[in-house]
PDB file of N, CA and C in Angstrom:
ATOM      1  N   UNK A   1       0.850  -1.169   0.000  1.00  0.00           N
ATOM      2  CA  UNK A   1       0.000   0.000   0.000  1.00  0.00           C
ATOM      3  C   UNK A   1       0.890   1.224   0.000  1.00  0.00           C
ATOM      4  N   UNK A   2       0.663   2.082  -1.005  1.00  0.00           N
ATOM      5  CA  UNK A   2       1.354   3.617  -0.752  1.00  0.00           C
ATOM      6  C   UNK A   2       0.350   4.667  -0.546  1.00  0.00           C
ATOM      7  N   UNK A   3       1.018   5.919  -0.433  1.00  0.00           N
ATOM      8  CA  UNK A   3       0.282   7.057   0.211  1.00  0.00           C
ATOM      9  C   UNK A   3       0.412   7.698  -1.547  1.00  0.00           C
ATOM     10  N   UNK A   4       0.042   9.263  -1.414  1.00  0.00           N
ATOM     11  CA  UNK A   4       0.187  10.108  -2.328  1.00  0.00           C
ATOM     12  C   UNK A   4       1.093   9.839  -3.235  1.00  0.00           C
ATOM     13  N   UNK A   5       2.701   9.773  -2.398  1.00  0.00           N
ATOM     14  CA  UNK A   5       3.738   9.651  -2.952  1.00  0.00           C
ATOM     15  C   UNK A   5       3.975   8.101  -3.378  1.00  0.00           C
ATOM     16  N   UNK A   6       4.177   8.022  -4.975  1.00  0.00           N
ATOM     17  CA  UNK A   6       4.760   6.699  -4.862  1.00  0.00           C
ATOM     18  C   UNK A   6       6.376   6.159  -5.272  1.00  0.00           C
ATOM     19  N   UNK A   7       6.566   6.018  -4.076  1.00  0.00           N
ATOM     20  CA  UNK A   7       8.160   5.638  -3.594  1.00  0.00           C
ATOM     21  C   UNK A   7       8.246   4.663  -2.933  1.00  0.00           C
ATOM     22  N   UNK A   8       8.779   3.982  -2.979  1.00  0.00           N
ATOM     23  CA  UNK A   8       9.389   2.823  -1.922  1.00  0.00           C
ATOM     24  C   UNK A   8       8.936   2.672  -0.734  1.00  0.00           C
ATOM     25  N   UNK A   9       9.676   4.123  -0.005  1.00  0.00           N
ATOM     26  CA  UNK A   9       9.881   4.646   1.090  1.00  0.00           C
ATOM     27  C   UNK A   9       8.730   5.091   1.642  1.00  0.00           C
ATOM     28  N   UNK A  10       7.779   5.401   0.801  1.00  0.00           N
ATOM     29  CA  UNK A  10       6.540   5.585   1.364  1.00  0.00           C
ATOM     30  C   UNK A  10       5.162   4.679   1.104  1.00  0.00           C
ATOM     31  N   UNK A  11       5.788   3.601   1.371  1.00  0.00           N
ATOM     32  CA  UNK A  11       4.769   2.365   0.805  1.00  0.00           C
ATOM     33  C   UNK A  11       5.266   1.018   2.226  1.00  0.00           C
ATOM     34  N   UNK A  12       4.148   0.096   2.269  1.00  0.00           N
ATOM     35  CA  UNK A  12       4.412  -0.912   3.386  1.00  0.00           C
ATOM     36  C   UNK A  12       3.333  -2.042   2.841  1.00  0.00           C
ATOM     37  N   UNK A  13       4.132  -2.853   2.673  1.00  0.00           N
ATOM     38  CA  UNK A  13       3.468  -4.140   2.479  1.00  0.00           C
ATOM     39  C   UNK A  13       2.113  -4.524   3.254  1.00  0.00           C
ATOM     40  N   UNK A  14       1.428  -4.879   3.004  1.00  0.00           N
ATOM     41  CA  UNK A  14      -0.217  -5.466   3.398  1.00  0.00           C
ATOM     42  C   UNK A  14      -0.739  -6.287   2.951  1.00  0.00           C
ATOM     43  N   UNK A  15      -1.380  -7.169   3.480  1.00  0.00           N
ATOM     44  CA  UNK A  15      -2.480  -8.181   3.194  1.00  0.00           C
ATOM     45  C   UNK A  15      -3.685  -7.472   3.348  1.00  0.00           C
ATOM     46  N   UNK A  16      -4.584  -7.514   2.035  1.00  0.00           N
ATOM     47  CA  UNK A  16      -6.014  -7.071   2.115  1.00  0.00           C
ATOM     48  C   UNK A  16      -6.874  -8.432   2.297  1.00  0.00           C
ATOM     49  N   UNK A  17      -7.977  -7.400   3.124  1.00  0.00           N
ATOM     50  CA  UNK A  17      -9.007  -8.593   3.773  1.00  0.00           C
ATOM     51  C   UNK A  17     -10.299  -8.136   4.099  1.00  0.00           C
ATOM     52  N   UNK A  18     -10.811  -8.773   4.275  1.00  0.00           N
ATOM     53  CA  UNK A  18     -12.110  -7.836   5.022  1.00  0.00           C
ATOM     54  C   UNK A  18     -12.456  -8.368   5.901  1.00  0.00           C
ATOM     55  N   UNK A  19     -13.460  -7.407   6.531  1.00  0.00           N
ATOM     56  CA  UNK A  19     -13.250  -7.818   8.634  1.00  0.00           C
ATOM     57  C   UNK A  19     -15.363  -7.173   8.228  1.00  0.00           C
ATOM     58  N   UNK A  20     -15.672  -7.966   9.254  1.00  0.00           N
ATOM     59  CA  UNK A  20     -17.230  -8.070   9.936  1.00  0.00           C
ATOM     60  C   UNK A  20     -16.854  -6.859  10.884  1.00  0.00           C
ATOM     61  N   UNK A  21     -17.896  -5.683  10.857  1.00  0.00           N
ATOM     62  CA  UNK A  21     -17.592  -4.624  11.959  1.00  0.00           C
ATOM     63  C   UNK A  21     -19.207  -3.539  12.279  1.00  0.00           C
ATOM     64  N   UNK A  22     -19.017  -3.535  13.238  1.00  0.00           N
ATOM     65  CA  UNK A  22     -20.222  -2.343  13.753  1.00  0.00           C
ATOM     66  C   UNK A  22     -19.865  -0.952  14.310  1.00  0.00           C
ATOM     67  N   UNK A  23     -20.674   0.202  13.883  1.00  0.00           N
ATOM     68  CA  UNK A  23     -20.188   1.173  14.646  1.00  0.00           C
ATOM     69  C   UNK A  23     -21.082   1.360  15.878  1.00  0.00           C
ATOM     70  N   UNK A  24     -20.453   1.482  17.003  1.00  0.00           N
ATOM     71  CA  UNK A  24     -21.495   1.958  17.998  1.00  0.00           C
ATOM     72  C   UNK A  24     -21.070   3.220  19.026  1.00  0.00           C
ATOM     73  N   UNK A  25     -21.678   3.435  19.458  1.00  0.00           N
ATOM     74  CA  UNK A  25     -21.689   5.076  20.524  1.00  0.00           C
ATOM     75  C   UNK A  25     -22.224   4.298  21.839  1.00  0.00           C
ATOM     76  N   UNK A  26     -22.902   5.457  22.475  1.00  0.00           N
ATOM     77  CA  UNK A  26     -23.071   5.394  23.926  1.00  0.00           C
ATOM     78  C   UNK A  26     -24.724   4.766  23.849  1.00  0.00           C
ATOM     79  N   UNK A  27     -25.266   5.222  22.981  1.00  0.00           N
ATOM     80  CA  UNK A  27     -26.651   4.925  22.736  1.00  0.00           C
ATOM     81  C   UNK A  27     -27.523   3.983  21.394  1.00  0.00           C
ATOM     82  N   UNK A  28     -26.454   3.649  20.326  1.00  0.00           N
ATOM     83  CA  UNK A  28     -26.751   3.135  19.221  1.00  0.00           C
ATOM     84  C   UNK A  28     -25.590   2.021  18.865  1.00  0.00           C
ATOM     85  N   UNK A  29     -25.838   1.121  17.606  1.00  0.00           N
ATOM     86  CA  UNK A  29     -25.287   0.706  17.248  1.00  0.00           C
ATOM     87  C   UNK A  29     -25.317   0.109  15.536  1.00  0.00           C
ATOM     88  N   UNK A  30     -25.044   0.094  14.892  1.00  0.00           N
ATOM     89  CA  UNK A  30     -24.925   0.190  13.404  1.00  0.00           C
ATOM     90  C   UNK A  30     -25.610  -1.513  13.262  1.00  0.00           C
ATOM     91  N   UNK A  31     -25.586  -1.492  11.847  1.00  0.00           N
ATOM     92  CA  UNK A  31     -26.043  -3.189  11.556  1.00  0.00           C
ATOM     93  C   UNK A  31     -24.515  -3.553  11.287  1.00  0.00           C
ATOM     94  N   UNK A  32     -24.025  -4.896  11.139  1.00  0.00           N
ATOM     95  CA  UNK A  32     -23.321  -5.410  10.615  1.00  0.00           C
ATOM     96  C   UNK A  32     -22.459  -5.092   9.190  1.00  0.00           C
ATOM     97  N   UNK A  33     -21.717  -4.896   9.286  1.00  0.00           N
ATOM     98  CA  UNK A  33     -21.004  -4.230   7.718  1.00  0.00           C
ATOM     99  C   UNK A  33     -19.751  -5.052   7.630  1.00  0.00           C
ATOM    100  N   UNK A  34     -19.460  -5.386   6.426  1.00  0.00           N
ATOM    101  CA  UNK A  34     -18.457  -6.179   5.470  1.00  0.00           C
ATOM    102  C   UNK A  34     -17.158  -4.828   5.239  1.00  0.00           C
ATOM    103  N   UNK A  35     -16.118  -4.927   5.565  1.00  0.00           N
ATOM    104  CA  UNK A  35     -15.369  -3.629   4.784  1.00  0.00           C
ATOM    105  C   UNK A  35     -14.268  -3.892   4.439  1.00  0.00           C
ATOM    106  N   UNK A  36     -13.764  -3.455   3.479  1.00  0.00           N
ATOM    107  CA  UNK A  36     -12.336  -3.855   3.359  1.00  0.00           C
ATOM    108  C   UNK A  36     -11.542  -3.525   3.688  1.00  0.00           C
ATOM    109  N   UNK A  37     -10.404  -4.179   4.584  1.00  0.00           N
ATOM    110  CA  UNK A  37      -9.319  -3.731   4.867  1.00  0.00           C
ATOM    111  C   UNK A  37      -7.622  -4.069   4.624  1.00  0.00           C
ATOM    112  N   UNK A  38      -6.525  -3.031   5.276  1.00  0.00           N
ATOM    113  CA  UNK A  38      -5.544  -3.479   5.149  1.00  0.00           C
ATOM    114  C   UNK A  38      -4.606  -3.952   6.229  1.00  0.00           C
ATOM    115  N   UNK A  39      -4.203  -4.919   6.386  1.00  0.00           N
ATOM    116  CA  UNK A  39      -3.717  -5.996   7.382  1.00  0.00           C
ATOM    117  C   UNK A  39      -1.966  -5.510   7.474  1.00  0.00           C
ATOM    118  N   UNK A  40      -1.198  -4.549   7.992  1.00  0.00           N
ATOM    119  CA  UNK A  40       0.008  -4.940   7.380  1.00  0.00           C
ATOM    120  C   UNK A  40       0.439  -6.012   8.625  1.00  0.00           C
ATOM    121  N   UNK A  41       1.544  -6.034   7.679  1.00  0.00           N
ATOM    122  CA  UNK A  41       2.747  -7.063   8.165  1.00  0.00           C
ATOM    123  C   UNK A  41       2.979  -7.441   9.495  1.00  0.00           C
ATOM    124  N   UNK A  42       3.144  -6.078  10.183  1.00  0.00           N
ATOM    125  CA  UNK A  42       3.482  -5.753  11.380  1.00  0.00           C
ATOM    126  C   UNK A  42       2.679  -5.120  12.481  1.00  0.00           C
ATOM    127  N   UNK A  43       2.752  -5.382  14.041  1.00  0.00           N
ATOM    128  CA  UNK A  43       1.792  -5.021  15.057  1.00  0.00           C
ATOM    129  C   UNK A  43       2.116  -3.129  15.203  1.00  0.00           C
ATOM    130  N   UNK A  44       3.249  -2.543  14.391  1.00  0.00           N
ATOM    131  CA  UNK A  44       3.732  -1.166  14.490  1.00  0.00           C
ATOM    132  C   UNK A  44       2.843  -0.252  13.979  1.00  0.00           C
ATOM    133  N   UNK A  45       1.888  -0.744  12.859  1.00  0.00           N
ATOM    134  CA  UNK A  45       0.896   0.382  11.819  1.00  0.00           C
ATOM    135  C   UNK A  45      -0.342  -0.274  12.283  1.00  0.00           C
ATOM    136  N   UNK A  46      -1.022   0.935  12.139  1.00  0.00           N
ATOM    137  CA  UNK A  46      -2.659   0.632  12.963  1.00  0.00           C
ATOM    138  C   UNK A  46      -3.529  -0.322  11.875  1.00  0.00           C
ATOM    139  N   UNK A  47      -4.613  -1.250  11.646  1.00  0.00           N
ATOM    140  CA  UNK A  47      -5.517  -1.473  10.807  1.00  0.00           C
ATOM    141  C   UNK A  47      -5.795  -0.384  10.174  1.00  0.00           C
ATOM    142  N   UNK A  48      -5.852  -0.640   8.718  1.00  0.00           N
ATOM    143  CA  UNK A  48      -6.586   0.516   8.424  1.00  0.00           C
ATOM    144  C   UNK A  48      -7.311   0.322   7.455  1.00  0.00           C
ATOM    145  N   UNK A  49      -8.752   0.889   7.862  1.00  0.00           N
ATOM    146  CA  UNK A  49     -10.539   0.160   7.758  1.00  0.00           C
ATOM    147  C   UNK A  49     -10.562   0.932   6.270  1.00  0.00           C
ATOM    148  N   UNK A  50     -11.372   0.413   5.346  1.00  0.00           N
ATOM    149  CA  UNK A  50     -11.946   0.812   4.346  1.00  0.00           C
ATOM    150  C   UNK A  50     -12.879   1.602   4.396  1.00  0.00           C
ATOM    151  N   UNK A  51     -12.820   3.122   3.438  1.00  0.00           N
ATOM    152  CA  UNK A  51     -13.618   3.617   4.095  1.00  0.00           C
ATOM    153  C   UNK A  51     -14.846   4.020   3.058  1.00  0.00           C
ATOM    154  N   UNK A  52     -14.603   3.269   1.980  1.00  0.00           N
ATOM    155  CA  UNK A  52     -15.827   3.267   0.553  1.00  0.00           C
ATOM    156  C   UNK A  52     -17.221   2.475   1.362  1.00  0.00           C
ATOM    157  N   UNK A  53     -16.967   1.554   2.265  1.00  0.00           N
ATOM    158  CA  UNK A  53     -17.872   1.135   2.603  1.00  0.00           C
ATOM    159  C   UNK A  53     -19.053   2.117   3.097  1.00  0.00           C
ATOM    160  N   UNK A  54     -18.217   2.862   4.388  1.00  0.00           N
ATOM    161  CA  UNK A  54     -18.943   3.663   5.196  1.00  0.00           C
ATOM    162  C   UNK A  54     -19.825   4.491   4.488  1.00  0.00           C
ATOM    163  N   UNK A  55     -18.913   5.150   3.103  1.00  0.00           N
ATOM    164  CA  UNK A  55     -19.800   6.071   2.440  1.00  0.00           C
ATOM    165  C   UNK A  55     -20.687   5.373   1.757  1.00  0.00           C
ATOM    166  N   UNK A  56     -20.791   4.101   0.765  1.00  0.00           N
ATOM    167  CA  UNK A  56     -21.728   3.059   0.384  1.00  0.00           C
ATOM    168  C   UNK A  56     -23.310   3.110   1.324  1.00  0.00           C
ATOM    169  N   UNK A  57     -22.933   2.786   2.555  1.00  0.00           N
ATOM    170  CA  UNK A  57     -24.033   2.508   3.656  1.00  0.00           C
ATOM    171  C   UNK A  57     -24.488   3.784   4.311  1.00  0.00           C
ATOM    172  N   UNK A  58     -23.635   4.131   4.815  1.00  0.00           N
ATOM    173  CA  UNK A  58     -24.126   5.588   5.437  1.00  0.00           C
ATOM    174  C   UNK A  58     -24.232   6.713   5.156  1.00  0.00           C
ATOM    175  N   UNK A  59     -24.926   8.136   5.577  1.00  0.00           N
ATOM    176  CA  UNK A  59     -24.435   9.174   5.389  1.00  0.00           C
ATOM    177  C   UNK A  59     -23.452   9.962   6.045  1.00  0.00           C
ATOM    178  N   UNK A  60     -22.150  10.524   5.574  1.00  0.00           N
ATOM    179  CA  UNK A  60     -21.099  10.958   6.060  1.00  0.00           C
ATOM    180  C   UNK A  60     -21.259  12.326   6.151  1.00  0.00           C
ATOM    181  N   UNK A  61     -20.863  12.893   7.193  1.00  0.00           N
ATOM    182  CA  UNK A  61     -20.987  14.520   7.317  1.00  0.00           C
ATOM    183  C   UNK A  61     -19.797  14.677   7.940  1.00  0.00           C
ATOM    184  N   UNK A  62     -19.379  15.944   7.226  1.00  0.00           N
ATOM    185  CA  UNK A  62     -17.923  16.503   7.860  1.00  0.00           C
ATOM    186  C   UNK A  62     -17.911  18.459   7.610  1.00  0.00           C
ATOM    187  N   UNK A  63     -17.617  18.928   9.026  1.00  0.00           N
ATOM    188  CA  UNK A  63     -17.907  20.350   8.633  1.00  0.00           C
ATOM    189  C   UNK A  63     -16.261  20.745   8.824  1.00  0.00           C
ATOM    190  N   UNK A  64     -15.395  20.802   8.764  1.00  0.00           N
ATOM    191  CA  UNK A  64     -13.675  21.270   9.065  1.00  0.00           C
ATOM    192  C   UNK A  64     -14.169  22.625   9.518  1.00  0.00           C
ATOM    193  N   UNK A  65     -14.685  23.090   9.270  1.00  0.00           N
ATOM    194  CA  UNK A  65     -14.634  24.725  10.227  1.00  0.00           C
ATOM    195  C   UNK A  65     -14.955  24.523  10.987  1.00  0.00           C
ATOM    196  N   UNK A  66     -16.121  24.004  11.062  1.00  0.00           N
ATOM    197  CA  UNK A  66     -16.520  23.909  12.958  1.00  0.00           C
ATOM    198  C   UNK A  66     -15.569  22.735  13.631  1.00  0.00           C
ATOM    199  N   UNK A  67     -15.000  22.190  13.047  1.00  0.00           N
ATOM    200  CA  UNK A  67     -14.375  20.639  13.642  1.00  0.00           C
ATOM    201  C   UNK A  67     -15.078  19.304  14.066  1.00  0.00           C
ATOM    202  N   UNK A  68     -16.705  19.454  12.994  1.00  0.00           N
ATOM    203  CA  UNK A  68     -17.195  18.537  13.347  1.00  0.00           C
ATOM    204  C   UNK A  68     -17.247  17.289  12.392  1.00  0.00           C
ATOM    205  N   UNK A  69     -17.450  16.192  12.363  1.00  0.00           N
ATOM    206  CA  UNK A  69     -17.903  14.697  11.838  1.00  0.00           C
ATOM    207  C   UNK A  69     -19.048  14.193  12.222  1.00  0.00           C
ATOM    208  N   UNK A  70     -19.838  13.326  11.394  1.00  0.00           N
ATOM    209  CA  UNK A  70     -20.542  12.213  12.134  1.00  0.00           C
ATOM    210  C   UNK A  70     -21.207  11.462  10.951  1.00  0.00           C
ATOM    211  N   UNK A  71     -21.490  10.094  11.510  1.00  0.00           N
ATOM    212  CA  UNK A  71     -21.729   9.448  10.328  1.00  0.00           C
ATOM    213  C   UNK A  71     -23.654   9.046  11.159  1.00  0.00           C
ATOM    214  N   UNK A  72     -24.595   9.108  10.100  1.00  0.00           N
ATOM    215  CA  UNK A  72     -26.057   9.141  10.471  1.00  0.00           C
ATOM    216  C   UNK A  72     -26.236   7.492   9.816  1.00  0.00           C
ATOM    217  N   UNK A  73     -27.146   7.006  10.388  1.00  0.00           N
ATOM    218  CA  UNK A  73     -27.225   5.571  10.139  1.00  0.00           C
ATOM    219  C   UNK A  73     -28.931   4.975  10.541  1.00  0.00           C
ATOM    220  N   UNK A  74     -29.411   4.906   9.636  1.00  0.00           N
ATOM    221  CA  UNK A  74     -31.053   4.386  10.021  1.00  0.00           C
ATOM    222  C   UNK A  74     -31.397   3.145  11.416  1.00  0.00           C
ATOM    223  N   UNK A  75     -31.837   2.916  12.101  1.00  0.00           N
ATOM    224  CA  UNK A  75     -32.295   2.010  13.200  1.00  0.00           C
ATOM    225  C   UNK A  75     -32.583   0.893  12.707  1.00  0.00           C
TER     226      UNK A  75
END
């Protein structure tokens, strides 16, 4: 997997996979979702979740001026 840049140096091997996952809060919890992800190599780099899914299923809201997010999700 690489970033923007494609270099060597800015790239890290991964196994893609997909993982069974829910989002939940203090009061809700999402249905079941399929997403794809990337597995690397090593316990040093975080999972990192696919995020075509989220937008697929949910609605995504993001305001950067105010500093807000949230993703809305039917019951």
């Amino acid at each position: 997997m690489s970033g923007i840049v494609p270099i060597d140096e800015c790239s890290i091997p991964v196994l893609v996979g997909e993982i069974d996952a829910m989002l939940i809060d203090d009061k809700f919890h999402t249905k079941e979702i399929r997403m794809i992800s990337y597995f690397a190599l090593t316990d040093e780099m975080p999972l990192i979740i696919g995020f075509k899914t989220l937008l697929e299923e949910f609605e995504v809201y993001f305001n950067y001026k105010e500093d807000t997010a949230r993703i809305t999700f039917a019951d």
